[in-house]
Protein backbone atom coordinates (compact mmCIF):
# COMPACT_ATOMS: atom_id res chain seq x y z
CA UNK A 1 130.25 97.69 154.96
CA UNK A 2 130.65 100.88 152.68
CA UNK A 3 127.83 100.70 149.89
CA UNK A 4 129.38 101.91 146.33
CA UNK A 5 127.33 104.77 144.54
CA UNK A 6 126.48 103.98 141.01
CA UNK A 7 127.00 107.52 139.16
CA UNK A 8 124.73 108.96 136.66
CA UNK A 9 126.44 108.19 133.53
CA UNK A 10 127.03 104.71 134.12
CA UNK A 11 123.09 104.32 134.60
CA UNK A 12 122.79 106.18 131.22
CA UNK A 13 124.95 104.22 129.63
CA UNK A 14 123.58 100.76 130.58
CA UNK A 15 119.98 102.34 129.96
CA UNK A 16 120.97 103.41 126.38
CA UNK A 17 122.47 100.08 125.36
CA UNK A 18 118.99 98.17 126.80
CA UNK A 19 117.10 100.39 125.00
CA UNK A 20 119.46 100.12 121.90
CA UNK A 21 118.98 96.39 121.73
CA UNK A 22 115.09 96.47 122.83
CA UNK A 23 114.85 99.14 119.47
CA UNK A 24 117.58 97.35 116.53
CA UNK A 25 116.10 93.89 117.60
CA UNK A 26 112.91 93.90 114.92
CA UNK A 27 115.54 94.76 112.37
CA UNK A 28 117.59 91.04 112.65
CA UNK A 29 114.27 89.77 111.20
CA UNK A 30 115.05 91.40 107.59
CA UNK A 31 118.85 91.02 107.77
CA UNK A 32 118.61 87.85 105.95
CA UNK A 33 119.90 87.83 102.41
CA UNK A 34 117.15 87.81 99.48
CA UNK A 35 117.76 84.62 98.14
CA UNK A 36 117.03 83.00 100.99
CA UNK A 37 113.23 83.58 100.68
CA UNK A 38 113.43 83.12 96.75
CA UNK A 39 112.10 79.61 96.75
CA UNK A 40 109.19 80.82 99.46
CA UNK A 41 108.50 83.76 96.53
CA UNK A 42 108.22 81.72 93.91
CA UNK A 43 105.58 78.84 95.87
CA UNK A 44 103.55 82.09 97.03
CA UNK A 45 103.61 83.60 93.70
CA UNK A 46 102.86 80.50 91.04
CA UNK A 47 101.35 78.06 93.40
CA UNK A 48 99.62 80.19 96.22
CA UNK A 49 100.88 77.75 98.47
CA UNK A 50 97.60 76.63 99.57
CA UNK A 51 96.12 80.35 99.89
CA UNK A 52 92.77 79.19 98.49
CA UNK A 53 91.79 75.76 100.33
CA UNK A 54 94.38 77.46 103.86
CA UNK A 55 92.69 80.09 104.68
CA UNK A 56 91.39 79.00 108.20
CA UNK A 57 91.58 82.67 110.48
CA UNK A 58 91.58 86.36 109.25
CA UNK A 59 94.64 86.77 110.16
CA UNK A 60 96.98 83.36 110.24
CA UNK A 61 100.92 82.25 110.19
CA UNK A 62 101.48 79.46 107.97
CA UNK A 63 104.97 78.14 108.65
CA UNK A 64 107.12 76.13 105.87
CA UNK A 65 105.17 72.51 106.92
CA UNK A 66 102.17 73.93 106.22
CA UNK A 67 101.00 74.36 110.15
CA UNK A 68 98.25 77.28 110.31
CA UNK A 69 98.47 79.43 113.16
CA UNK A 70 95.47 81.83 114.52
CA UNK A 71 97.47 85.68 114.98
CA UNK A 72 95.31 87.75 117.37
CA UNK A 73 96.27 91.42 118.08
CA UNK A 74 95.35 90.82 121.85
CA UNK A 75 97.39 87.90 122.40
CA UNK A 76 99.70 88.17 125.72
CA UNK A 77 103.52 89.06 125.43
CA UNK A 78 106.07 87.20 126.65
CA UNK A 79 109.04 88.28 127.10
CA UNK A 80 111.69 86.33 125.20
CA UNK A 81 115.37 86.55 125.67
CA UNK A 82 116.46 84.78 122.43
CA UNK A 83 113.85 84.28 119.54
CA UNK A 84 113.42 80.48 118.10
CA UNK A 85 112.58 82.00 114.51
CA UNK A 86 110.83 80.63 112.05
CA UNK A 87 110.21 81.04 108.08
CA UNK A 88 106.62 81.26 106.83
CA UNK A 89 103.90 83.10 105.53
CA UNK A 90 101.43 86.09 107.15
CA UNK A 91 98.22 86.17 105.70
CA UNK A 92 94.84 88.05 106.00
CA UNK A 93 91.85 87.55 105.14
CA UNK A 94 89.60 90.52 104.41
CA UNK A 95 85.98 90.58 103.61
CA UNK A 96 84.51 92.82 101.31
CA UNK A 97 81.04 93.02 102.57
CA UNK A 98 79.58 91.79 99.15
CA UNK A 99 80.10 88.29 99.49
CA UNK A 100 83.92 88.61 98.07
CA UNK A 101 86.90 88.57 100.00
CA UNK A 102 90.54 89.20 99.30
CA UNK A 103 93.50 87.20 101.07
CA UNK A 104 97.09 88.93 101.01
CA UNK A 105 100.02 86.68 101.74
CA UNK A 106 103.36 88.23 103.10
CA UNK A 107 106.84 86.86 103.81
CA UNK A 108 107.25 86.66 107.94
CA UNK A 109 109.05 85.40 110.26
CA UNK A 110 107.33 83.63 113.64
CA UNK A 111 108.71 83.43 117.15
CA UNK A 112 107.83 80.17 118.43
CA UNK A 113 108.21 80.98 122.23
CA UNK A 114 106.83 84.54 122.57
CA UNK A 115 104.50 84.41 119.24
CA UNK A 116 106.08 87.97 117.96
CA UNK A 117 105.90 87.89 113.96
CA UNK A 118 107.62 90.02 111.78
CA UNK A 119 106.23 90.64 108.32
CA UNK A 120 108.30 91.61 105.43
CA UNK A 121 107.30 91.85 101.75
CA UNK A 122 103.71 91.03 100.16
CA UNK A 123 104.24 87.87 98.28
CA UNK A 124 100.65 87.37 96.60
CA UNK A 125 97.06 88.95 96.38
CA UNK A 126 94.20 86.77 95.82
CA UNK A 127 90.75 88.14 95.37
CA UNK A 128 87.75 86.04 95.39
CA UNK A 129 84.38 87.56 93.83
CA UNK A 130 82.46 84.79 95.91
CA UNK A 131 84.35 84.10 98.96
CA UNK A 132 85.02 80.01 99.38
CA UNK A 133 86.32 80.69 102.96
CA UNK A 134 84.36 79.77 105.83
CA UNK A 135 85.56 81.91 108.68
């Protein structure tokens, strides 16, 4: 049994389409047209869909039922072959060390398997001179 040699260039070329896909993948998450997030705008904008009583995490996905999500910066990655996306909001919740806080709400999509978000446009600021949260 003769083993075939792979040559160079075919290992370049398979390594620069992996790393082609691994790289253009965040940018599916935005390819969606703008009117389909215009009714999500306008809830965020008029209504603050919930920013004031929601606020449960300083940093939280709300999805389009209304579920909160905790986002941690340390969660673990998984690796996920194709994303189960879902519409919904990004927010954060900062504190202002006087007793204030201020919550900004962004468009986002969520993963549901592998937890990746990607976060698009600011939607709505809210700033609070006493902060109602408790965090």
């Amino acid at each position: 049994m003769k083993t075939q040699k792979t040559r160079k260039f075919g290992k370049a070329v398979v390594a620069g389409l992996a790393a082609f896909m691994m790289l253009a993948e965040p940018f599916t998450a935005s390819a969606c047209p703008a009117e389909h997030h215009a009714d999500a705008v306008e809830c965020a904008v008029e209504e603050h869909c919930g920013v004031e009583g929601e606020v449960l995490y300083e940093a939280q996905f709300v999805d389009e039922d209304g579920n909160v999500y905790p986002v941690s910066a340390i969660s673990p990655h998984v690796f996920c072959i194709s994303h189960r996306k879902v519409d919904g909001y990004f927010q954060t919740h900062i504190d202002d060390g006087k007793g204030g806080c201020t919550v900004k709400t962004y468009n986002s999509v969520k993963c549901v398997i592998c937890d990746t978000i990607w976060v698009s446009d600011l939607v709505d600021t809210a700033i609070f001179v006493t902060c109602p949260h408790d965090i």
